[in-house]
C-alpha atoms as a PDB file:
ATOM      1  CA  UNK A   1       9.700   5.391  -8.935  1.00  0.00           C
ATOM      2  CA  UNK A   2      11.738   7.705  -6.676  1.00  0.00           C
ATOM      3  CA  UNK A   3      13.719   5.503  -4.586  1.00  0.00           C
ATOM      4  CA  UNK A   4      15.263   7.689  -2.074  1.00  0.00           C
ATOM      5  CA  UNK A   5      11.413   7.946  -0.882  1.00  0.00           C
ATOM      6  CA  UNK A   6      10.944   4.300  -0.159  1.00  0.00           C
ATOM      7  CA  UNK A   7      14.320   3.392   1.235  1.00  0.00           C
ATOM      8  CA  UNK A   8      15.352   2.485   4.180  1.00  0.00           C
ATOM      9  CA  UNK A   9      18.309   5.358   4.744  1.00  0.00           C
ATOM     10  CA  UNK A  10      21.702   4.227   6.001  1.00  0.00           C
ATOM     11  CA  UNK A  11      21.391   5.961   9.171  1.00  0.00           C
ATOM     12  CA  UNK A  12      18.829   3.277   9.856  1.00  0.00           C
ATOM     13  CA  UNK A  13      20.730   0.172   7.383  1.00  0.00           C
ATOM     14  CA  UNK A  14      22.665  -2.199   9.657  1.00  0.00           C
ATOM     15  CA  UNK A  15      25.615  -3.001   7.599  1.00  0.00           C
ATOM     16  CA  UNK A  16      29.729  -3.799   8.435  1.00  0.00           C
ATOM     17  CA  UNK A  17      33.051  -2.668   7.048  1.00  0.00           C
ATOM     18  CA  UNK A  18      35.883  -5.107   5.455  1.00  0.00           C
ATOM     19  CA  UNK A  19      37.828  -4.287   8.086  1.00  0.00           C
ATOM     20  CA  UNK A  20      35.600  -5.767  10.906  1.00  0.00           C
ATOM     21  CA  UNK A  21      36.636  -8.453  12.749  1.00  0.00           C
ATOM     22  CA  UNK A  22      34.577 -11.706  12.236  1.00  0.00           C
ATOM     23  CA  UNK A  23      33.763 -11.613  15.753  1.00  0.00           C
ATOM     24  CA  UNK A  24      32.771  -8.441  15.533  1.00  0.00           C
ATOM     25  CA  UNK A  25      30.429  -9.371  12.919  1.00  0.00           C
ATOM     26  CA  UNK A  26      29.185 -12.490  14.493  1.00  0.00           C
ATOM     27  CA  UNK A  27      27.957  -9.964  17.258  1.00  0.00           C
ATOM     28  CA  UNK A  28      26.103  -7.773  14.831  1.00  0.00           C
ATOM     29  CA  UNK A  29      24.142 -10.615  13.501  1.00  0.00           C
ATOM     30  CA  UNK A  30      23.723 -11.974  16.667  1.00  0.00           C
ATOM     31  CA  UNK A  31      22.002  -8.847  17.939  1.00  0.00           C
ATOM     32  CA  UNK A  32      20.073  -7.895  14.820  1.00  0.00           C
ATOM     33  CA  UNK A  33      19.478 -11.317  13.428  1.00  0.00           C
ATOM     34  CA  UNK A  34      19.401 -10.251   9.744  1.00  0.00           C
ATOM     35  CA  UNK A  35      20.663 -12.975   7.500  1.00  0.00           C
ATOM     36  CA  UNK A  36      22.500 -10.508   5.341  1.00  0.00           C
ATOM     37  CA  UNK A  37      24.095  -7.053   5.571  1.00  0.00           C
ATOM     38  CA  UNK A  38      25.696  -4.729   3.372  1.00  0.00           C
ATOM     39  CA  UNK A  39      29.541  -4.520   3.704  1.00  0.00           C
ATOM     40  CA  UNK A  40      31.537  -1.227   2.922  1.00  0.00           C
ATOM     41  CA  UNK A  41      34.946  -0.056   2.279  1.00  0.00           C
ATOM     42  CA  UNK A  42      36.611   2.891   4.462  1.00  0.00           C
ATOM     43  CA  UNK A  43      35.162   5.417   1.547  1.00  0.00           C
ATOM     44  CA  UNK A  44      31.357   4.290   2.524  1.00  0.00           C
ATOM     45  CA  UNK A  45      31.382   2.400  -0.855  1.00  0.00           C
ATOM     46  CA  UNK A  46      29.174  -0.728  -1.303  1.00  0.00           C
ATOM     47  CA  UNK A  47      31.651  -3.809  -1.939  1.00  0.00           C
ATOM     48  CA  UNK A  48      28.928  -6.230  -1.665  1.00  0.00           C
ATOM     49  CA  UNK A  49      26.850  -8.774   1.317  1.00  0.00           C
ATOM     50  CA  UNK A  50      27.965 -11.195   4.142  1.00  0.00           C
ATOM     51  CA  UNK A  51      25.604 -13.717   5.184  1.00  0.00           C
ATOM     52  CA  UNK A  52      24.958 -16.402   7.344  1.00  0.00           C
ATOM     53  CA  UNK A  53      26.485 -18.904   5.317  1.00  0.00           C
ATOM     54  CA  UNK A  54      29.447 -17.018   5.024  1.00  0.00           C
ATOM     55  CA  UNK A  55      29.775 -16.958   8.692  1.00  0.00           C
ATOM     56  CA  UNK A  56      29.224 -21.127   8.584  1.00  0.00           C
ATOM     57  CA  UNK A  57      31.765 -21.663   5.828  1.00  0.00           C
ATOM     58  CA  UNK A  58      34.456 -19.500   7.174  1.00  0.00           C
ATOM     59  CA  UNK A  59      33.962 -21.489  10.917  1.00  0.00           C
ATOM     60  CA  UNK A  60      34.070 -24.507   9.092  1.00  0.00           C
ATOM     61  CA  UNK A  61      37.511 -23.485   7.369  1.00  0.00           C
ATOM     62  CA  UNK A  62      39.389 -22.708  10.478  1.00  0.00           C
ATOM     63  CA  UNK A  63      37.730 -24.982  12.637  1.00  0.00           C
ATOM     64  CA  UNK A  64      36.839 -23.089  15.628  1.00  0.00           C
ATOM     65  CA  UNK A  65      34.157 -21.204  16.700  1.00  0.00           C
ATOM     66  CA  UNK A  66      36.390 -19.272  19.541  1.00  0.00           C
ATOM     67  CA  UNK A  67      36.142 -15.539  18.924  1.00  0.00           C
ATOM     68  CA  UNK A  68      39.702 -14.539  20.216  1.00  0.00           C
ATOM     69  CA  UNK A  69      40.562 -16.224  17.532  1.00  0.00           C
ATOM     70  CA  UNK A  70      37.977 -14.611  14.892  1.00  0.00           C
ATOM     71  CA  UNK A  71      39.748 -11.181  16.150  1.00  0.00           C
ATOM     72  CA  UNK A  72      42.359 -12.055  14.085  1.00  0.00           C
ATOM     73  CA  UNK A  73      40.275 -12.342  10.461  1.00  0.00           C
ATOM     74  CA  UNK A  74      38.846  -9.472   8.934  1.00  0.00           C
ATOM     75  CA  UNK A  75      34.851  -9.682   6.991  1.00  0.00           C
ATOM     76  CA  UNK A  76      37.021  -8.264   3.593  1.00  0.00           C
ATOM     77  CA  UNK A  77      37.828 -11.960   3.918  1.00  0.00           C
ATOM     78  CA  UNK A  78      34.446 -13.825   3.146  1.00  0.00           C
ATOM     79  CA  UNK A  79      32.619 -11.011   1.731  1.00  0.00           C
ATOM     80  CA  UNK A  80      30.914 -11.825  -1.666  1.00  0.00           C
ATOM     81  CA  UNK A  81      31.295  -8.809  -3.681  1.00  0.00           C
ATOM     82  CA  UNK A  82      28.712 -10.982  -6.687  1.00  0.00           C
ATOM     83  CA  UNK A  83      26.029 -11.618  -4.041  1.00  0.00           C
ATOM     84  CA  UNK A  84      23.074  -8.747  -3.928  1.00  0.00           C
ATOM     85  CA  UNK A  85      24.362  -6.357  -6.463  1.00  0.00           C
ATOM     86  CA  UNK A  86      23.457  -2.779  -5.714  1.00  0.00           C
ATOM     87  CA  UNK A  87      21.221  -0.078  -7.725  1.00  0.00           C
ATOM     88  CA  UNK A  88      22.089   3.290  -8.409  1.00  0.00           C
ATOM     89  CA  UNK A  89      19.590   5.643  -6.685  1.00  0.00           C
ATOM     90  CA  UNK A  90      18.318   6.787  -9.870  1.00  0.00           C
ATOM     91  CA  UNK A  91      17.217   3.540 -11.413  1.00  0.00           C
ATOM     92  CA  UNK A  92      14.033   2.748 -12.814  1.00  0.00           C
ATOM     93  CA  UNK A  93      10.925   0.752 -11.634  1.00  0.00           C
ATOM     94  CA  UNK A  94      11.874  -2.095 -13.736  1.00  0.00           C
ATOM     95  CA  UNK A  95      15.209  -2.568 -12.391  1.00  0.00           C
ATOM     96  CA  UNK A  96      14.618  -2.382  -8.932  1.00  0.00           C
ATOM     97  CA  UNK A  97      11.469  -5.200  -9.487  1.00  0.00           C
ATOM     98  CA  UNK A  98      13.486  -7.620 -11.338  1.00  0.00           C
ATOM     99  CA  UNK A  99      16.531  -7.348  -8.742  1.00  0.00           C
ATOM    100  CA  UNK A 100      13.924  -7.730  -6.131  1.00  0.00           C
ATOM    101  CA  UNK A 101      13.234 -11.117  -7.900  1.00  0.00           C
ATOM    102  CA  UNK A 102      16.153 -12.481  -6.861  1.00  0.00           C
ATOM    103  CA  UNK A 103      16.773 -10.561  -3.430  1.00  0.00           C
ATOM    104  CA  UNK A 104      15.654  -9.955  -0.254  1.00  0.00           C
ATOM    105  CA  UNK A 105      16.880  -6.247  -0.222  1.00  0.00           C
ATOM    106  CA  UNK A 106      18.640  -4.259  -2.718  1.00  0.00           C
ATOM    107  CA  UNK A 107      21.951  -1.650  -1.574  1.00  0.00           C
ATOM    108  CA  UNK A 108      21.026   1.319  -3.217  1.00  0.00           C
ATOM    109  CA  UNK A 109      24.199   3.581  -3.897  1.00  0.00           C
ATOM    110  CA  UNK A 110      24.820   7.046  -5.602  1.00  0.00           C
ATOM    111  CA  UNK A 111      27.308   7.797  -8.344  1.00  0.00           C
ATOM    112  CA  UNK A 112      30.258   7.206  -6.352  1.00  0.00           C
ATOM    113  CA  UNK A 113      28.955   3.744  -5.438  1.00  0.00           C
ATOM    114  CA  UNK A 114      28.729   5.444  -1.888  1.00  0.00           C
ATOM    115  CA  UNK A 115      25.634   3.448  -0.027  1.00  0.00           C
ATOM    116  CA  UNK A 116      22.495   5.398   0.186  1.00  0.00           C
ATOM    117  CA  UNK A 117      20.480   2.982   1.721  1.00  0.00           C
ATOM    118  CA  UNK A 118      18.658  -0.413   1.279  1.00  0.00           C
ATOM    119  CA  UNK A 119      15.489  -1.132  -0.266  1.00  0.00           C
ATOM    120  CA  UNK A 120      13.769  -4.455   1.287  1.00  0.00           C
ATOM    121  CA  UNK A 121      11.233  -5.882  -0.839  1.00  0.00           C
ATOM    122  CA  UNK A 122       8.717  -6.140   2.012  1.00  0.00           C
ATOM    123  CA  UNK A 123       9.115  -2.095   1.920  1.00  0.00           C
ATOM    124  CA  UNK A 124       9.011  -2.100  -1.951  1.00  0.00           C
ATOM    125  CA  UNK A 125       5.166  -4.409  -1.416  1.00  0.00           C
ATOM    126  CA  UNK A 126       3.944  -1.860   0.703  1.00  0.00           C
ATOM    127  CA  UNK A 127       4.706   0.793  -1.525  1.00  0.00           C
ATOM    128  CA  UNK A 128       3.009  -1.080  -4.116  1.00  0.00           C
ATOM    129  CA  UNK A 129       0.216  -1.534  -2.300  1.00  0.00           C
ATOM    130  CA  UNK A 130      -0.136   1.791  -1.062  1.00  0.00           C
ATOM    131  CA  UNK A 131       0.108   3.014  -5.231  1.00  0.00           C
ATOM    132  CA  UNK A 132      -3.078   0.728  -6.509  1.00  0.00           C
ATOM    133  CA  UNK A 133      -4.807   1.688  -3.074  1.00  0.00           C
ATOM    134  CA  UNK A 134      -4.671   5.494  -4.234  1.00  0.00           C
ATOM    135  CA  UNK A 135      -5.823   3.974  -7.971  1.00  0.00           C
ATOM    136  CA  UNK A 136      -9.240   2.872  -6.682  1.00  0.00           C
END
């Protein structure tokens, strides 16, 4: 399975930095309404996922939901660098069909860790689909 041709790029990946704000953020999910994105370091490597929850746990902890005052916390904060482990580029079918078990979308990174992209699993379906269609 060539992944590169199923991906979704990272030109078109929504995803933050560690060094966002958590208003900033907030206002990403707000205007995408994802319920997880990719978070990166200042080299473009994967470090893991924010989600939702995240968001929730980290209002809970400080007890305000006013965004002057999420300027002052960065996302490197509440990412989960465990939650949605990436594939390299290269791996195989199996892999990438047992991660997407378990996940909504896979980061898909090169050597360097650098991300490449993100595989969804409805995107991974209609490849499927499109594969057994050409069968018969």
């Amino acid at each position: 399975m060539n992944i590169a041709k199923i991906m979704i790029p990272k030109i078109s990946t929504v995803f933050l930095y560690e060094k966002d704000t958590i208003r900033q953020g907030l206002e990403r999910f707000m205007v995408h309404g994802y319920t997880a994105v990719p978070v990166l370091n200042d080299q473009e490597q994967y470090i893991g996922s924010v989600t939702e929850g995240d968001f929730l746990r980290h209002l809970l902890a400080c007890q305000t939901t006013d965004l002057k005052v999420q300027e002052g916390y960065r996302l490197g904060s509440i990412v989960r660098r465990d939650f949605c482990p990436a594939l390299q580029i290269d791996a195989d079918s199996e892999q990438v069909v047992t991660a997407m078990l378990n996940q909504n979308f896979v980061p898909i990174v090169d050597g360097r860790n650098a991300l490449c992209g993100i595989l969804t699993r409805k995107r991974l379906i209609e490849f499927l689909a499109q594969a057994r269609d050409k069968k018969e």
